[in-house]
Protein backbone atom coordinates (compact mmCIF):
# COMPACT_ATOMS: atom_id res chain seq x y z
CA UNK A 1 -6.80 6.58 -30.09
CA UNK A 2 -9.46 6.24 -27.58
CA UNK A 3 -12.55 3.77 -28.28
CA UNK A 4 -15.42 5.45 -29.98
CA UNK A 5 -17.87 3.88 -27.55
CA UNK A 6 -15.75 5.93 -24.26
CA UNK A 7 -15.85 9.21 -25.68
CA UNK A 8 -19.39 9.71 -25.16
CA UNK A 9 -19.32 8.54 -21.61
CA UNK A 10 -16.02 11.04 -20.41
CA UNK A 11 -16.21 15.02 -20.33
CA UNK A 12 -14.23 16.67 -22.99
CA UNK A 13 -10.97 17.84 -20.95
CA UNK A 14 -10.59 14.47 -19.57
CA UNK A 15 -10.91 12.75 -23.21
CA UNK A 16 -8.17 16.08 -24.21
CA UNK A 17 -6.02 14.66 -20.92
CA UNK A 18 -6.27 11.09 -21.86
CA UNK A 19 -5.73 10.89 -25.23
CA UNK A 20 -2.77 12.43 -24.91
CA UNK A 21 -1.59 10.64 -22.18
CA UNK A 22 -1.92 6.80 -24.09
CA UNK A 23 0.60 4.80 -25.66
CA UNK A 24 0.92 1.12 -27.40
CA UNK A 25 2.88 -1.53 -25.86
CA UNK A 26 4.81 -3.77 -27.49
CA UNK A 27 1.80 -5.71 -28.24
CA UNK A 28 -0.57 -2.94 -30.15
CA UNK A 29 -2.91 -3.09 -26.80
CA UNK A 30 -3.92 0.52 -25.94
CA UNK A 31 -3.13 1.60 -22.41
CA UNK A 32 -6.10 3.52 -21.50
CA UNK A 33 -7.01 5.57 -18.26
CA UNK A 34 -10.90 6.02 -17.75
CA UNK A 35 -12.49 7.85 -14.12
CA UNK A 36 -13.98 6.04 -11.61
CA UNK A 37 -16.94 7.02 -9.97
CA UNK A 38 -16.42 5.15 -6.74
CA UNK A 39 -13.19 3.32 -5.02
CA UNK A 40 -13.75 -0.38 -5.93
CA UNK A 41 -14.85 -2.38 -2.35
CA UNK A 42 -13.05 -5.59 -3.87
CA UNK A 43 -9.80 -3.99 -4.66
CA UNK A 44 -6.87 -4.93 -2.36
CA UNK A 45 -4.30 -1.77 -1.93
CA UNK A 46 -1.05 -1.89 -2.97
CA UNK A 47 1.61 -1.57 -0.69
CA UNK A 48 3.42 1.80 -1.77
CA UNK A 49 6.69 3.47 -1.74
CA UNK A 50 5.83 7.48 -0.68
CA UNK A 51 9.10 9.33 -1.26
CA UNK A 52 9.03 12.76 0.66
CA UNK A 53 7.80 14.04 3.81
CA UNK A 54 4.44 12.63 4.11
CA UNK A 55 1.71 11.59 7.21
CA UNK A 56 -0.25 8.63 6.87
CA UNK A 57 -3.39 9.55 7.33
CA UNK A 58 -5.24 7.40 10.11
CA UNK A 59 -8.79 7.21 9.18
CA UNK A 60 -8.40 7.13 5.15
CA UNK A 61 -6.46 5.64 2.30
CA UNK A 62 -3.01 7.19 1.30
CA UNK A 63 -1.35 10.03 2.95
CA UNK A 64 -1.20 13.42 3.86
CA UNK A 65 1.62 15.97 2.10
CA UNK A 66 2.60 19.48 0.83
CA UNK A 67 6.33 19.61 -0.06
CA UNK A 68 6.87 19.35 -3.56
CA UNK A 69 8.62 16.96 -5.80
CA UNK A 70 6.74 14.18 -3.69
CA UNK A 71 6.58 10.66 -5.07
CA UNK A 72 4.36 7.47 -4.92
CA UNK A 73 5.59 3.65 -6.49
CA UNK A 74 4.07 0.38 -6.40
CA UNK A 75 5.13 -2.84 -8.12
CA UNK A 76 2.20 -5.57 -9.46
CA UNK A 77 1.45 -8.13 -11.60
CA UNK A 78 -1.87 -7.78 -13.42
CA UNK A 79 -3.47 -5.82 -15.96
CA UNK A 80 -4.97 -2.74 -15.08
CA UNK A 81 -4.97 -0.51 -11.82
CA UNK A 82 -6.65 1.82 -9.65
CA UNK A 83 -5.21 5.15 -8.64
CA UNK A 84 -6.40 7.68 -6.16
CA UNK A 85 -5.16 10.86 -7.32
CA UNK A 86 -6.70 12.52 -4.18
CA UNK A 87 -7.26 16.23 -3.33
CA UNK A 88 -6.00 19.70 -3.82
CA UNK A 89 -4.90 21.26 -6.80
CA UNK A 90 -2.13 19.71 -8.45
CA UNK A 91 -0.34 18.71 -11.11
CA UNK A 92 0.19 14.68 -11.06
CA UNK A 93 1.84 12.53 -13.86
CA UNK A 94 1.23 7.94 -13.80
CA UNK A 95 3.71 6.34 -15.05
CA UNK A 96 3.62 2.75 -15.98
CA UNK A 97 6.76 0.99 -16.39
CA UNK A 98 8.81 4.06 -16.83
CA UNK A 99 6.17 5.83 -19.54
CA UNK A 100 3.86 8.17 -19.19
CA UNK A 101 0.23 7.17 -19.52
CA UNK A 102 -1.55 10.23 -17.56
CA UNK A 103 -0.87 13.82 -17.07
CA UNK A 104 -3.37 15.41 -14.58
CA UNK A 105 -3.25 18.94 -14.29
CA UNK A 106 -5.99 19.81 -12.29
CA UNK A 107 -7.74 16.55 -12.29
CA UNK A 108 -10.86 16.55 -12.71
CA UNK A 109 -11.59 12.82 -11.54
CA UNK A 110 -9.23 11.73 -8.84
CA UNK A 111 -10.25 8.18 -9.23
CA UNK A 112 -8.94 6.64 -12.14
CA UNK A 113 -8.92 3.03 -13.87
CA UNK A 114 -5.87 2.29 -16.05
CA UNK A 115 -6.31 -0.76 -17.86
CA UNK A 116 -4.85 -2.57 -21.36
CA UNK A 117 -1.67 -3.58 -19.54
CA UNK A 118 0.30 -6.45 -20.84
CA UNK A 119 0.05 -9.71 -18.13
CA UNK A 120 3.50 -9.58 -16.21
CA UNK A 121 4.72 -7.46 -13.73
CA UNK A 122 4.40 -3.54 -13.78
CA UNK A 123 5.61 -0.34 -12.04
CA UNK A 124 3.58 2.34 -11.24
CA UNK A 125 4.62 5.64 -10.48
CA UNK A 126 2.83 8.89 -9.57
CA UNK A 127 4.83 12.10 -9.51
CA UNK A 128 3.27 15.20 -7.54
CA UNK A 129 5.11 18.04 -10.28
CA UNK A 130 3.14 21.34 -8.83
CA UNK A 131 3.91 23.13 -6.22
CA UNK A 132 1.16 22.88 -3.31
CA UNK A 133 0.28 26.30 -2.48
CA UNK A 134 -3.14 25.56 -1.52
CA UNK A 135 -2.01 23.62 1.64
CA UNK A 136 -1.88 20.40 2.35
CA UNK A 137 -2.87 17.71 -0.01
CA UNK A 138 -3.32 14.24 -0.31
CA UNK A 139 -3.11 11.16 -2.22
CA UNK A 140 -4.91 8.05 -2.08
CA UNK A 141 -3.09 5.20 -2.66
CA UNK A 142 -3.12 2.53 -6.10
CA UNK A 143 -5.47 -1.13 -6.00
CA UNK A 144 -5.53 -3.65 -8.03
CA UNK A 145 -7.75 -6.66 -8.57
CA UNK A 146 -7.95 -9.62 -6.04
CA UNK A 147 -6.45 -11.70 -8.82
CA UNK A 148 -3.82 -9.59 -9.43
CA UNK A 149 -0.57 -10.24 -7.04
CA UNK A 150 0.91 -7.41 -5.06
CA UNK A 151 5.24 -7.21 -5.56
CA UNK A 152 7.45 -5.49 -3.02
CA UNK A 153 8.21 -1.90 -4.95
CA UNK A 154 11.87 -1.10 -5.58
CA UNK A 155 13.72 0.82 -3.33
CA UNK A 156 17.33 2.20 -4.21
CA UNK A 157 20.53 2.29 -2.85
CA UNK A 158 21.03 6.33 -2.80
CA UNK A 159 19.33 9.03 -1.41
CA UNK A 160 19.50 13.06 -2.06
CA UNK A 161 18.02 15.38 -0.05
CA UNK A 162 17.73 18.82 -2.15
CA UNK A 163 16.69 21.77 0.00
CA UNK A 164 15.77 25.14 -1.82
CA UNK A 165 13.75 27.72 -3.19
CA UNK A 166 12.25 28.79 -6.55
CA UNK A 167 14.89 27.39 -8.52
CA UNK A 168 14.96 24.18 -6.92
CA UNK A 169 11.10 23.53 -7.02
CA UNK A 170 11.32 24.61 -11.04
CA UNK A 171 9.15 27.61 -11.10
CA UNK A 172 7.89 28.58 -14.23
CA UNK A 173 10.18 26.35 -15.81
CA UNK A 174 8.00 25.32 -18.53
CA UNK A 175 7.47 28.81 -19.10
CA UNK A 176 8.02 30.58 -22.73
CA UNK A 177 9.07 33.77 -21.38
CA UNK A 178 9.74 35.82 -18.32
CA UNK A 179 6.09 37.84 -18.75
CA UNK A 180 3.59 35.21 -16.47
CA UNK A 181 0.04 35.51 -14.89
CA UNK A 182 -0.32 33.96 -11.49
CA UNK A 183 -1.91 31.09 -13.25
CA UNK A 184 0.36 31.00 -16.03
CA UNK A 185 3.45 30.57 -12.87
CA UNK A 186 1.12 27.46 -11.95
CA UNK A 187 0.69 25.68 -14.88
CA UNK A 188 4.42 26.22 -15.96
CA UNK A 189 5.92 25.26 -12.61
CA UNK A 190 7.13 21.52 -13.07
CA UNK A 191 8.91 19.90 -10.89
CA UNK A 192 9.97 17.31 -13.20
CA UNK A 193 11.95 19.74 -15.41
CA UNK A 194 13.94 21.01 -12.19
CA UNK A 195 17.76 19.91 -11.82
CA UNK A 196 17.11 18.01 -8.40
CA UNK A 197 15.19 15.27 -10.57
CA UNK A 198 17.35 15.09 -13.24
CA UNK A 199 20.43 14.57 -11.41
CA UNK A 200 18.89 11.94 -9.17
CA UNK A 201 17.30 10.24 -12.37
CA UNK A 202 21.66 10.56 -12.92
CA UNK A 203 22.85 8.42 -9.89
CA UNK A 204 19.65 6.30 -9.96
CA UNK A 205 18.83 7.85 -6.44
CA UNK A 206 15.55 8.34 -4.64
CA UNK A 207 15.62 12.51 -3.57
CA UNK A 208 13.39 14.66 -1.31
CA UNK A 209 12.85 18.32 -2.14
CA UNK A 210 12.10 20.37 0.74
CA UNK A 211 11.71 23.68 -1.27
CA UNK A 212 9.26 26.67 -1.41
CA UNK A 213 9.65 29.34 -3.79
CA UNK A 214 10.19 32.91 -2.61
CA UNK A 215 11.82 31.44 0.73
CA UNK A 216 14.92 32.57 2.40
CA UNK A 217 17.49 31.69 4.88
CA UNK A 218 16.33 34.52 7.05
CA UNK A 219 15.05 36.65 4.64
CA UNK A 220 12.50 36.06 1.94
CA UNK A 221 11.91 37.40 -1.33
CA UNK A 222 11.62 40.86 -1.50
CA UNK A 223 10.92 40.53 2.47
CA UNK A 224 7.94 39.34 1.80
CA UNK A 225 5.92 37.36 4.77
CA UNK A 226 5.56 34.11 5.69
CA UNK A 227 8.16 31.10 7.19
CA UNK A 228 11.76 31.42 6.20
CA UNK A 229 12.81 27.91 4.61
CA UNK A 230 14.97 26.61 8.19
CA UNK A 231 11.18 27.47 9.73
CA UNK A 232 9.27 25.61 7.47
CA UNK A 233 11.77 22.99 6.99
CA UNK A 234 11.01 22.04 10.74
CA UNK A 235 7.64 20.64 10.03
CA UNK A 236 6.48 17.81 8.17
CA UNK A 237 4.16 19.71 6.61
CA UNK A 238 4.73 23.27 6.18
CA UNK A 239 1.71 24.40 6.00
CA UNK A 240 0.97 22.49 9.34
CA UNK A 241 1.87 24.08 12.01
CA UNK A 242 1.21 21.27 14.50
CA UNK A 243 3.61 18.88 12.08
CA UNK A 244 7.22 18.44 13.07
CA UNK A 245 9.56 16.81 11.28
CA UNK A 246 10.24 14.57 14.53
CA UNK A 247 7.73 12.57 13.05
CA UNK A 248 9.42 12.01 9.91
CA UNK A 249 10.60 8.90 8.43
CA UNK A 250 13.22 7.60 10.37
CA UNK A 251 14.65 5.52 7.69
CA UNK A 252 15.52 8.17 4.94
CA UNK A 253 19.38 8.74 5.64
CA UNK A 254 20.92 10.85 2.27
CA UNK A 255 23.96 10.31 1.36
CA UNK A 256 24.02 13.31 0.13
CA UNK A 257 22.15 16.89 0.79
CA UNK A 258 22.15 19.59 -1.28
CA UNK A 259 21.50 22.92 0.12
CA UNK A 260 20.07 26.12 -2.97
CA UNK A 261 19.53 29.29 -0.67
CA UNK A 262 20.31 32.57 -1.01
CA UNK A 263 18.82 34.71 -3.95
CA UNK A 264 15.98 35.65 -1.94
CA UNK A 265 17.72 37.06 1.40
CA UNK A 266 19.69 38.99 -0.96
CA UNK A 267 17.14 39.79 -3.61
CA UNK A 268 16.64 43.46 -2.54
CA UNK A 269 18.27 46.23 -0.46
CA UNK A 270 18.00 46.12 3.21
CA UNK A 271 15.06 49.00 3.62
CA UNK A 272 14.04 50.91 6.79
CA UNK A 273 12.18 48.98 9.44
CA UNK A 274 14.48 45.75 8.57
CA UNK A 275 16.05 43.99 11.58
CA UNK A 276 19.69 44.37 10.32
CA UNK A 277 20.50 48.53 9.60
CA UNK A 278 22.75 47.20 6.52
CA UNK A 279 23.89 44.88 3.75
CA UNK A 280 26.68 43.64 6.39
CA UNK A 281 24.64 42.94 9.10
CA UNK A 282 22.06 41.17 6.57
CA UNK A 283 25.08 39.21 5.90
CA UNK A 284 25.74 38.47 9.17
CA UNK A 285 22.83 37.32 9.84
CA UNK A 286 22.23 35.11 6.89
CA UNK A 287 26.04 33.00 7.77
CA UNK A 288 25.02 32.53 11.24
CA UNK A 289 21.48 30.75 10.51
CA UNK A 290 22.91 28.98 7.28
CA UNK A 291 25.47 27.68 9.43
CA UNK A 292 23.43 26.45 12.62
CA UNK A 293 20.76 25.32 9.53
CA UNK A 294 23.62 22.87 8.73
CA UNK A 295 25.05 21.88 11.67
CA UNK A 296 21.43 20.80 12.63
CA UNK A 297 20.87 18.81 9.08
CA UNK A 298 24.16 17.24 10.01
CA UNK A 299 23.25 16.21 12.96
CA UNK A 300 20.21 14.35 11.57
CA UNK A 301 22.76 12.69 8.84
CA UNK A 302 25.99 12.20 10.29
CA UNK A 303 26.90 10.18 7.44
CA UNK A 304 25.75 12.77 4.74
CA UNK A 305 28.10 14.84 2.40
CA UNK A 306 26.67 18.60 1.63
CA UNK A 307 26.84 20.44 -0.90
CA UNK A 308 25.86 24.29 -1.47
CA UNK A 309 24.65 26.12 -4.51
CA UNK A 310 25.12 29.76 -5.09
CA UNK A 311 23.92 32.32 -7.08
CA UNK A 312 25.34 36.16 -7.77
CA UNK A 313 22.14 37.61 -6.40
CA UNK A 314 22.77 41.15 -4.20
CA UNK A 315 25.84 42.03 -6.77
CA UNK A 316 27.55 38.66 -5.81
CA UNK A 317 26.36 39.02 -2.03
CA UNK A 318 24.76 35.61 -1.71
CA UNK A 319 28.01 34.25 -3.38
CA UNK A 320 30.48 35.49 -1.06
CA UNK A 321 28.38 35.10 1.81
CA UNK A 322 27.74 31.32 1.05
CA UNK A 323 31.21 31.25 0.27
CA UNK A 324 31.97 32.25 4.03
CA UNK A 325 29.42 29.41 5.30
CA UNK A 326 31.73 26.73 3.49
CA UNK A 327 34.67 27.60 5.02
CA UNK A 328 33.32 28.10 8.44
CA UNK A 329 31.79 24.50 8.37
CA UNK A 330 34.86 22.52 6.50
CA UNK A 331 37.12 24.29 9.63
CA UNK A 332 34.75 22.54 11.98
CA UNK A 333 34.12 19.21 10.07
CA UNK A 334 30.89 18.84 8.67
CA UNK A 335 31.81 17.52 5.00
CA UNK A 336 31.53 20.33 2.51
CA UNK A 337 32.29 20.32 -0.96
CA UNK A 338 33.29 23.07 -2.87
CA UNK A 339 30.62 25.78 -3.26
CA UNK A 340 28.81 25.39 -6.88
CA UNK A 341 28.61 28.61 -8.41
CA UNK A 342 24.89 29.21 -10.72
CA UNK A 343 25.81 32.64 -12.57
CA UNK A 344 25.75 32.40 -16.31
CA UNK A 345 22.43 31.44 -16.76
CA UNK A 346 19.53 33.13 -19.19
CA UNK A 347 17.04 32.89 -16.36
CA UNK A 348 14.19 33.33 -19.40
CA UNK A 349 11.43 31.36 -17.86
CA UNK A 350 8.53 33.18 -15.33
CA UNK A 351 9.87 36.16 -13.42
CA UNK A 352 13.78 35.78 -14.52
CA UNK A 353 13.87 32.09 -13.29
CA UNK A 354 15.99 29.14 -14.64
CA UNK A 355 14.44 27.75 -18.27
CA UNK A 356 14.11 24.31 -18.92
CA UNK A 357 17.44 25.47 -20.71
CA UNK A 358 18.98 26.86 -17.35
CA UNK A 359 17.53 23.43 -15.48
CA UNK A 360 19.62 21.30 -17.83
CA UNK A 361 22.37 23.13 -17.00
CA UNK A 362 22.62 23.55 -13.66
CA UNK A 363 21.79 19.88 -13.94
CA UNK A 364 25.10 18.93 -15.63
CA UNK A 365 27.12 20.91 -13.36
CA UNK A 366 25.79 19.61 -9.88
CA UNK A 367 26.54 16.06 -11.66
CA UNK A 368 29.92 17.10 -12.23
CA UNK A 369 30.15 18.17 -8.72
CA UNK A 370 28.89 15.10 -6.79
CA UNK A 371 30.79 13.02 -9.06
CA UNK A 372 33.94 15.19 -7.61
CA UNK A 373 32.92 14.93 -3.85
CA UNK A 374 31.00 11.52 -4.21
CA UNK A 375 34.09 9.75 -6.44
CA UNK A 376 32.31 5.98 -5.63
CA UNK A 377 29.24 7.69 -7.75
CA UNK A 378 30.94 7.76 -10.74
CA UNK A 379 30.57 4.55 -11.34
CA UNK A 380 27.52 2.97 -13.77
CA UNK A 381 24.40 3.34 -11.26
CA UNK A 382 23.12 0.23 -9.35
């Protein structure tokens, strides 16, 4: 529980947020998370792991980013930190030492204090779950006292690159049913509870998500405007046009990439005023950009293995198209496993997309599937 002399001092959805979000370690000493009013001038930052396509911003703290699934780490030794949840609206979860201590959804206070940690050495974690459709956000960065001692944050010996739409960035997977408001979409969508995470958490791997839902290969849902997926996935930020992803970090190098695209190109009949005059030249079109989309990827990661998902959107369309792609890549040597096939699922959560349910499974099926391409991955994780 939370001291009786806090609660007067903190509004009432942040007390709601943090008692929830509190736990006892091993020594009975509550973990507690309290706002900050201002960034502490004696603090010393924390040197931090971002994980995802992020910008460092120049004249602040922290960094600049918008694709989802983003992640922050830090390693210390002291007792309590500072966090900088930043700005935009977002879903963030801390995580000390592997647990849970704070689950922001729409923060209130992006400054926080959490404090009550054991002495010793801790690992911090903040995961960006939401997907950013305001734009471009940012996050500020962790600090701990000058007494405390800064540790060199862990990084890990595998990397997955999952590229994707709806189903990748776990829309509405939270959900209880397929009826959703706009908001209720938003609050439900969590990254978290998506299959990219899980099987990464699998193989002990670090993983990107460059995903937007309602994006195509060259066609997105129900036509709708906007970027297709290959456009946005150009940029460093999608949302920033001026962003390339020249500027990206030139150290992440996947081992594998996983590639989920498809159900929207497919997700309606080809109407009139459409650039292709039918479902086959649709088709057409959608082979010939997947497969330049993956010759370029491969390009960037010669040493990567791909895999591609597929679902039976368009009557099996997407399926046999993607199936097509595969071929047409393993006859001219990019690395292609077999194509994973997604049909079968309830698809109960927000707008007919994959439960928490439907998550798990695809989940245990791309595991199967790596393990089959990626043998060496079998093995207990490093």
């Amino acid at each position: 529980m939370l001291p009786s002399d806090l609660l007067p001092r903190l509004p009432k959805a942040l007390i709601l947020m943090l008692a929830s979000a509190t736990y006892l370690s091993a020594g009975a000493v509550p973990v507690l998370a309290e706002p900050l009013a201002t960034w502490p001038a004696d603090g010393v930052a924390l040197v931090a792991r971002a994980v995802g396509r992020v910008e460092r911003q120049a004249d602040q703290r922290g960094w600049r980013y918008q694709w989802p699934g983003t992640y922050f780490e830090a390693r210390f030794a002291g007792t309590h930190l500072d966090v900088d949840l930043g700005t935009g609206e977002k879903h963030a979860r801390v995580s000390i030492d592997g647990r849970e201590v704070v689950d922001a959804m729409r923060p209130e206070h992006r400054l926080l204090r959490i404090q009550g940690l054991s002495s010793g050495d801790h690992d911090v974690r903040v995961d960006i779950v939401s997907e950013s459709r305001d734009g471009v956000q940012t996050f500020g960065g962790f600090a701990v006292a000058r007494n405390a001692t800064a540790l060199a944050p862990r990084a890990r010996a595998r990397a997955i690159e999952f590229v994707g739409d709806s189903w990748t960035v776990g829309y509405g997977a939270a959900s209880a049913g397929r009826e959703c408001s706009d908001d209720e979409v938003w609050r439900s969508t969590d990254n978290s509870l998506a299959f990219a995470p899980q099987v990464a958490r699998r193989f002990d791997a670090d993983y990107r998500i460059l995903a937007i839902s309602g994006r195509g290969m060259v066609r997105n849902f129900a036509n709708e405007a906007g970027d297709t997926l290959p456009t946005a996935h150009a940029r460093l930020l999608p949302g920033d046009a001026a962003s390339t992803a020249a500027s990206d970090d030139p150290s992440w190098s996947p081992q594998l990439v996983v590639i989920g695209l498809g159900t929207n190109d497919f997700s309606i009949p080809v109407g009139t005023g459409e650039p292709w005059k039918d479902a086959a030249e649709l088709a057409a079109a959608f082979e010939t950009r997947y497969i330049a989309f993956v010759r370029a990827l491969h390009r960037r990661h010669p040493s990567a293995r791909f895999l591609l998902l597929a679902s039976d959107a368009g009557g099996g369309a997407a399926r046999r198209a993607i199936g097509r792609v595969r071929s047409h890549l393993v006859s001219s040597g990019v690395p292609v496993g077999e194509v994973l096939l997604l049909g079968g699922l309830e698809l109960d959560a927000c707008n007919w997309h994959p439960s928490r349910a439907d998550q798990r499974e695809i989940a245990r099926r791309l595991t199967a599937a790596i393990e089959a391409a990626l043998p060496d991955w079998r093995a207990t994780p490093p």
